[in-house]
PDB file of N, CA and C in Angstrom:
ATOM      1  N   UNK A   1       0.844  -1.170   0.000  1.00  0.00           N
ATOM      2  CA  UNK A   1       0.000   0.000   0.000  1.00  0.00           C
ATOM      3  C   UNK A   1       0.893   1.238   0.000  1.00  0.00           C
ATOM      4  N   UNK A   2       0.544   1.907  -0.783  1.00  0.00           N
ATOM      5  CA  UNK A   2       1.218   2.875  -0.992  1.00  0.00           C
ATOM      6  C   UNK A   2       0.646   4.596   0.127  1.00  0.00           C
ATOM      7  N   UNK A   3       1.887   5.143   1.206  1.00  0.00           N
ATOM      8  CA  UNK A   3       1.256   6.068   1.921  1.00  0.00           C
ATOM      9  C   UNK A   3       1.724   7.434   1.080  1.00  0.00           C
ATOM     10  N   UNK A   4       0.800   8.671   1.639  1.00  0.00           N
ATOM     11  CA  UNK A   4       1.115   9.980   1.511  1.00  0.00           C
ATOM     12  C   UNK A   4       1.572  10.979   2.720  1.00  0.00           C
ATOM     13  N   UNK A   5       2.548  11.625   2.435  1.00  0.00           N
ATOM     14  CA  UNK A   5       2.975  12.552   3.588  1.00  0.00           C
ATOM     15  C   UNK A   5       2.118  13.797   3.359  1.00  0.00           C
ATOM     16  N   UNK A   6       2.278  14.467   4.074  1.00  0.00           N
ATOM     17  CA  UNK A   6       2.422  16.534   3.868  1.00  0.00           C
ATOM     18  C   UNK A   6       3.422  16.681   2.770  1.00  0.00           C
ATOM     19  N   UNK A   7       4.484  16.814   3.348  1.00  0.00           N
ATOM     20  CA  UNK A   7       5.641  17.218   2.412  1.00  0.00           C
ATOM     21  C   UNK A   7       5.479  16.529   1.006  1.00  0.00           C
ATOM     22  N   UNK A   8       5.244  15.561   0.972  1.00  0.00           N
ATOM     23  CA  UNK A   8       5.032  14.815  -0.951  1.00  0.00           C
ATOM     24  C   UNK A   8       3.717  15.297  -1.044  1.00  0.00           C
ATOM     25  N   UNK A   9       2.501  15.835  -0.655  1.00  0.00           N
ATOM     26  CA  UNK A   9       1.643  16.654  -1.512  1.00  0.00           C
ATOM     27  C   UNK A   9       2.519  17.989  -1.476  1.00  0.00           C
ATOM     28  N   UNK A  10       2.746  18.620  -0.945  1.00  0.00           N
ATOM     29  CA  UNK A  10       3.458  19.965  -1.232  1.00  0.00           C
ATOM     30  C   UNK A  10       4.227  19.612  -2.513  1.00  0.00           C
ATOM     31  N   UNK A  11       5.329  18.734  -2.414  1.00  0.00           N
ATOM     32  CA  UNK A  11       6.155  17.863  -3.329  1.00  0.00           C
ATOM     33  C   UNK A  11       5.467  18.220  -4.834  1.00  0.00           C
ATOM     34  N   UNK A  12       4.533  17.747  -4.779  1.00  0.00           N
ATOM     35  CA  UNK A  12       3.339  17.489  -5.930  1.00  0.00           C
ATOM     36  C   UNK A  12       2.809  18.682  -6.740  1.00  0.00           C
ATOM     37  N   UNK A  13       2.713  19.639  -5.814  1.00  0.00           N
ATOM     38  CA  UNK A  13       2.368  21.126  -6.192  1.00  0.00           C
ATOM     39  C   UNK A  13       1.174  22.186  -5.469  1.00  0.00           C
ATOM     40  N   UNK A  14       0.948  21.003  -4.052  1.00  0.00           N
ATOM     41  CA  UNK A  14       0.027  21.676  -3.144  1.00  0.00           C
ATOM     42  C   UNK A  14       0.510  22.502  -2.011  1.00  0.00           C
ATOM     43  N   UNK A  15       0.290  23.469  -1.626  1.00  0.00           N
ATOM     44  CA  UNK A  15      -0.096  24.476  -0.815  1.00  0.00           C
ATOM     45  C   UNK A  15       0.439  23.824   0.564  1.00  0.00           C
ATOM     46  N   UNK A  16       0.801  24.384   1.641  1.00  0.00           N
ATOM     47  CA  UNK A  16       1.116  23.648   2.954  1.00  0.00           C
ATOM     48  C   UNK A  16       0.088  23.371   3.692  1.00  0.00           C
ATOM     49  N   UNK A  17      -0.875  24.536   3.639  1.00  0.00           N
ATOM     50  CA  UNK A  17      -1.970  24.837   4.177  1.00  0.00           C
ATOM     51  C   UNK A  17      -3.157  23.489   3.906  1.00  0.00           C
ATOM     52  N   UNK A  18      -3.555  23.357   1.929  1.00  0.00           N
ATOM     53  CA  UNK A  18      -3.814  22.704   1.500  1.00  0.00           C
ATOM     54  C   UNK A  18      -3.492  21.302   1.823  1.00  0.00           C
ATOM     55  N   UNK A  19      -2.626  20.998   1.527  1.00  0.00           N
ATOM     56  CA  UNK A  19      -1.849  19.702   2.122  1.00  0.00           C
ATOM     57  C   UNK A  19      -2.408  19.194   3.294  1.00  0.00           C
ATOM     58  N   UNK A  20      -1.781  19.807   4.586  1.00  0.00           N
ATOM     59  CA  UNK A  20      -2.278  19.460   5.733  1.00  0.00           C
ATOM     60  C   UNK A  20      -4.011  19.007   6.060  1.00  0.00           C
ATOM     61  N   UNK A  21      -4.953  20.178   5.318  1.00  0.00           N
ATOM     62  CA  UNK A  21      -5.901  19.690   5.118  1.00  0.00           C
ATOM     63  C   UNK A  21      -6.474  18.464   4.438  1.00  0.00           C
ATOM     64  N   UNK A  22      -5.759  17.877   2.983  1.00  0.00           N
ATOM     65  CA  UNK A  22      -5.933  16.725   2.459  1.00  0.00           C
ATOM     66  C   UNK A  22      -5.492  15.423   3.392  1.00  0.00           C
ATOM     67  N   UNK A  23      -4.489  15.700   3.960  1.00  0.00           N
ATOM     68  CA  UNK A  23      -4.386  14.721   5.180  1.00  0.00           C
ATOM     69  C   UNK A  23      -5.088  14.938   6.421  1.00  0.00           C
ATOM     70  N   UNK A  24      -5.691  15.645   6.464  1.00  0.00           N
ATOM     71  CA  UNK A  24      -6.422  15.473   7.712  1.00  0.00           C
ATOM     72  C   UNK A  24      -7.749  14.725   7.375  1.00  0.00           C
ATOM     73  N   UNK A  25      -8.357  15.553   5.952  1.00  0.00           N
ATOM     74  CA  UNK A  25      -9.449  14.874   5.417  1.00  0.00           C
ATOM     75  C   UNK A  25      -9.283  12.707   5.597  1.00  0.00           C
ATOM     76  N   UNK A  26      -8.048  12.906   5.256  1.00  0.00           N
ATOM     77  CA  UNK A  26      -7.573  11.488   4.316  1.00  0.00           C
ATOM     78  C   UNK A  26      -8.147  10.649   6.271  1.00  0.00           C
ATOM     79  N   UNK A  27      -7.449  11.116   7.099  1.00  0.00           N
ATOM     80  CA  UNK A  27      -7.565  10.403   8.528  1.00  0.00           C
ATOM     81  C   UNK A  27      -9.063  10.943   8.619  1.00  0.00           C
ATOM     82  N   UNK A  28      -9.519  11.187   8.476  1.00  0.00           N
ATOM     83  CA  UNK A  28     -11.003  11.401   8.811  1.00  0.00           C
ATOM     84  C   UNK A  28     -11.591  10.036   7.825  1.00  0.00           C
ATOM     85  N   UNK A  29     -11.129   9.869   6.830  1.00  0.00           N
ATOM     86  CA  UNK A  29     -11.584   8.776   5.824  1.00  0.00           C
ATOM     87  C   UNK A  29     -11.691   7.487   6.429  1.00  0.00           C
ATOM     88  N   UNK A  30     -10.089   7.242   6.946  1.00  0.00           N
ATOM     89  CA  UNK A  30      -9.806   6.324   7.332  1.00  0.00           C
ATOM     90  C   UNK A  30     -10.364   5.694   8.484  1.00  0.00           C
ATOM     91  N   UNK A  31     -10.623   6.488   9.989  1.00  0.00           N
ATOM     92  CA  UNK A  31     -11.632   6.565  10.740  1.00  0.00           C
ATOM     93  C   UNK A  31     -12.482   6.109  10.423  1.00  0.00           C
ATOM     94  N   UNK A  32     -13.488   6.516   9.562  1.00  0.00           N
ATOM     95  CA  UNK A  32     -14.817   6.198   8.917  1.00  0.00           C
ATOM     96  C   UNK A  32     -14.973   4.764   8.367  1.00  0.00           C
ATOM     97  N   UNK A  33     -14.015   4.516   7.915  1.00  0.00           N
ATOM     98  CA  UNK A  33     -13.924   2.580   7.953  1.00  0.00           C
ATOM     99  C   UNK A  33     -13.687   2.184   8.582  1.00  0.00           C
ATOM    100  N   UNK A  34     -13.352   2.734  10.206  1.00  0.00           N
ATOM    101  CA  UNK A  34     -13.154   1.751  11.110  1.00  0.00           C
ATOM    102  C   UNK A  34     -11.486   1.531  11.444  1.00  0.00           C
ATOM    103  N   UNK A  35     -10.676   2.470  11.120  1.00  0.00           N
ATOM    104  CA  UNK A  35      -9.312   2.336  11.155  1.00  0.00           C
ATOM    105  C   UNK A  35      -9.409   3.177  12.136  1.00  0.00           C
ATOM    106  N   UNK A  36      -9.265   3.077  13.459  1.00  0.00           N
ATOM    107  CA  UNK A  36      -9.132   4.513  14.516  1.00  0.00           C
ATOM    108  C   UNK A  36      -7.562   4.225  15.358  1.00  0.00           C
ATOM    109  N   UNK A  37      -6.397   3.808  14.109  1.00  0.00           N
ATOM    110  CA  UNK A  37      -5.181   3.854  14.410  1.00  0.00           C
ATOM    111  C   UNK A  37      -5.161   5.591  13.843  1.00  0.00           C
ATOM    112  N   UNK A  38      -5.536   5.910  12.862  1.00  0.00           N
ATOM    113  CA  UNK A  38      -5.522   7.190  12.193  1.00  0.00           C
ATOM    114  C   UNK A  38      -6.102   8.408  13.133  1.00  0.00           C
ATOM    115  N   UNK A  39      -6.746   8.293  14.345  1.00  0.00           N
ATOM    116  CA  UNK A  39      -7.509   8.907  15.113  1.00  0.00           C
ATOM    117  C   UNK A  39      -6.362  10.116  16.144  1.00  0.00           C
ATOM    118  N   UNK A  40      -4.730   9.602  15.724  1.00  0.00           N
ATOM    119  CA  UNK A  40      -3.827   9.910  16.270  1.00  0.00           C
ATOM    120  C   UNK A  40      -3.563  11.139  15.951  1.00  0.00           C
ATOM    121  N   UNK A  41      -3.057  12.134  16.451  1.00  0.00           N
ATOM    122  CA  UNK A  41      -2.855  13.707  15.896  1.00  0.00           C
ATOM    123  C   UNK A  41      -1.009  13.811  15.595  1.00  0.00           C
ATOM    124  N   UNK A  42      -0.234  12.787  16.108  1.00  0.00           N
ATOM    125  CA  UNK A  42       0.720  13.049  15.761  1.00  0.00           C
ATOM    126  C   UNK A  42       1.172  12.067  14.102  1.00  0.00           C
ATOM    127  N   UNK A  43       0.362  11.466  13.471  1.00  0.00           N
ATOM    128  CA  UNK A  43       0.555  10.315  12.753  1.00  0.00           C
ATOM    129  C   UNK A  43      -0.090  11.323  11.445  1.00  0.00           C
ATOM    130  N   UNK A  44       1.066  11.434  10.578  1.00  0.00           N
ATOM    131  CA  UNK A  44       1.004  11.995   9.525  1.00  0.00           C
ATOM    132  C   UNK A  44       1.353  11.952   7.764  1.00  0.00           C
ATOM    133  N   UNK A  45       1.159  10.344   7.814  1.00  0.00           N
ATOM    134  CA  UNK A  45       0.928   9.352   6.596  1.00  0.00           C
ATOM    135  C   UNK A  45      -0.190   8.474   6.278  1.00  0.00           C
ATOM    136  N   UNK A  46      -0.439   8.974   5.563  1.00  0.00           N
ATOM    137  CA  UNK A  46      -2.299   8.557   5.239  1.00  0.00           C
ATOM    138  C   UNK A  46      -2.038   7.396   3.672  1.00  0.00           C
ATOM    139  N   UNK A  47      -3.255   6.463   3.528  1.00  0.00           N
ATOM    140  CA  UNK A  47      -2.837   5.508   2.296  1.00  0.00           C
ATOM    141  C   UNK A  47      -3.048   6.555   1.314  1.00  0.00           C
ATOM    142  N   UNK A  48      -2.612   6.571   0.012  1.00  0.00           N
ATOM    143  CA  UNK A  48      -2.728   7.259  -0.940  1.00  0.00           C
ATOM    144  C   UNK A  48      -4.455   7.116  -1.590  1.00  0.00           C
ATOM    145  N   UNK A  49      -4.366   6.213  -1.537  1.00  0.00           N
ATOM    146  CA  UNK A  49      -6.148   5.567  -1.909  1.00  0.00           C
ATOM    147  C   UNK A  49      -6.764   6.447  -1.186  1.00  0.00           C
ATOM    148  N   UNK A  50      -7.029   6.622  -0.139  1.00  0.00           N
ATOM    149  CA  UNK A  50      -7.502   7.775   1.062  1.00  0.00           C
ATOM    150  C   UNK A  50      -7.874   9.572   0.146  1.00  0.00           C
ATOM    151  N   UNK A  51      -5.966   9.347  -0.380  1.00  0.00           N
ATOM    152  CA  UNK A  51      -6.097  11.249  -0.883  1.00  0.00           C
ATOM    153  C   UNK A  51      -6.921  10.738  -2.105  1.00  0.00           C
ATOM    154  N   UNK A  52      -6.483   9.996  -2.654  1.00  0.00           N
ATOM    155  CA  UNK A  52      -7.295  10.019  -4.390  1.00  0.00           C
ATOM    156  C   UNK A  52      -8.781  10.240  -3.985  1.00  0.00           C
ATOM    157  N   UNK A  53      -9.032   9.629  -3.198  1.00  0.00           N
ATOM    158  CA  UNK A  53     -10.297   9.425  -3.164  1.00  0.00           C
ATOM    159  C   UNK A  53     -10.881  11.262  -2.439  1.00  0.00           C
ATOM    160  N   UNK A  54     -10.789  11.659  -1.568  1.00  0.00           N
ATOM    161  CA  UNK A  54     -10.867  12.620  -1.455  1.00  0.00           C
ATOM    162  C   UNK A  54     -10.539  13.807  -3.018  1.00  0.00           C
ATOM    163  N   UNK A  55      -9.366  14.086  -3.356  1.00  0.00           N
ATOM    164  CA  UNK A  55      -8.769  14.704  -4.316  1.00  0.00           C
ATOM    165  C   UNK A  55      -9.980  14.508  -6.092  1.00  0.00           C
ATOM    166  N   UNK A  56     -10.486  12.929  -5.761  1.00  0.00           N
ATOM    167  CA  UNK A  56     -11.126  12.809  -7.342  1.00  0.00           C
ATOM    168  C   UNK A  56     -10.113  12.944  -8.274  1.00  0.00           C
ATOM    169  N   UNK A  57      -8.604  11.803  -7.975  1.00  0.00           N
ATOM    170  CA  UNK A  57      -7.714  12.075  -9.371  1.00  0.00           C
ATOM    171  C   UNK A  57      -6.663  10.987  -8.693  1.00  0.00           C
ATOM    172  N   UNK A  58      -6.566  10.070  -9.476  1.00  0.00           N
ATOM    173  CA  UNK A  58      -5.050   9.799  -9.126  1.00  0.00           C
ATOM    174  C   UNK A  58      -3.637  10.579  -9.073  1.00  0.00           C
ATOM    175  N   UNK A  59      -2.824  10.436  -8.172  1.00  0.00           N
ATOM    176  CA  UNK A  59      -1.540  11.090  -7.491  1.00  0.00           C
ATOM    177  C   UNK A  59      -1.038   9.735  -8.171  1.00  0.00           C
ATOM    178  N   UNK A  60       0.849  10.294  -8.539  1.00  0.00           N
ATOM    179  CA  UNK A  60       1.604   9.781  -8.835  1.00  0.00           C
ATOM    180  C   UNK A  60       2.703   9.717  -7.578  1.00  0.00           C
ATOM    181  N   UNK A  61       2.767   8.822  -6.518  1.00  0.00           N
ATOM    182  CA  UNK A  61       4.024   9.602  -5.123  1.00  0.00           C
ATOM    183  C   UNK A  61       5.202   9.119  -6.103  1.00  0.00           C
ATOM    184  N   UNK A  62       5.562   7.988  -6.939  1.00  0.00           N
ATOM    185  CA  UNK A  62       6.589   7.084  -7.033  1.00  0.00           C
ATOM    186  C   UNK A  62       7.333   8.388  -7.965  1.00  0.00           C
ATOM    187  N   UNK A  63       6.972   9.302  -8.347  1.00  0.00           N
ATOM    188  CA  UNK A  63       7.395  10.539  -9.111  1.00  0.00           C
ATOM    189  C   UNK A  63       8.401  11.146  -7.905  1.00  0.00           C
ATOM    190  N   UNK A  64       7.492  11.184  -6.632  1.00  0.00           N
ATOM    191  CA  UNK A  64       8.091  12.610  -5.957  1.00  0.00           C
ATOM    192  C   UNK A  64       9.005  11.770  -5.255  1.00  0.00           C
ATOM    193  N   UNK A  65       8.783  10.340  -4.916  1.00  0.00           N
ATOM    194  CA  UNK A  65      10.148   9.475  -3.899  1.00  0.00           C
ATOM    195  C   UNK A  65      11.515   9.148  -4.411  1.00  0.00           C
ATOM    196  N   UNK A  66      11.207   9.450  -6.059  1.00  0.00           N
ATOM    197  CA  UNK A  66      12.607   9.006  -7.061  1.00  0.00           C
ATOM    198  C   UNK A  66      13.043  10.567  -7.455  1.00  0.00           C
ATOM    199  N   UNK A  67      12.355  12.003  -7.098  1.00  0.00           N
ATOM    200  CA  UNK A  67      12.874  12.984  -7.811  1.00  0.00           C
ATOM    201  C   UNK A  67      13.973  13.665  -6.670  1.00  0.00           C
TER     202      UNK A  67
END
């Protein structure tokens, strides 16, 4: 499974501000199925499936981990 940070959406071309919010969304997701490891405030790698799904687009990370 592939995760997402903050810094690799920034990476990507998002906003810090932005960012932080897509991961917060993403742990709110995750929660919602029943994952309440994500419920943590210091835990700040979310599955990528999580942002797409929020975002409505596939993300490429394997771009931003090799650049």
């Amino acid at each position: 499974m592939q995760t997402v940070t903050k810094q690799e959406l920034i990476d990507l071309g998002f906003g810090p501000s932005q960012s932080a919010d897509i991961i917060r969304k993403a742990k709110a997701v995750m929660v919602n199925r029943g994952f309440t490891y994500y419920t943590s405030r210091r835990l700040g790698r979310v599955p990528a499936e999580a942002v797409e799904e929020i975002l409505g687009f596939p993300i490429n990370t394997q771009e931003v981990r090799h650049a």
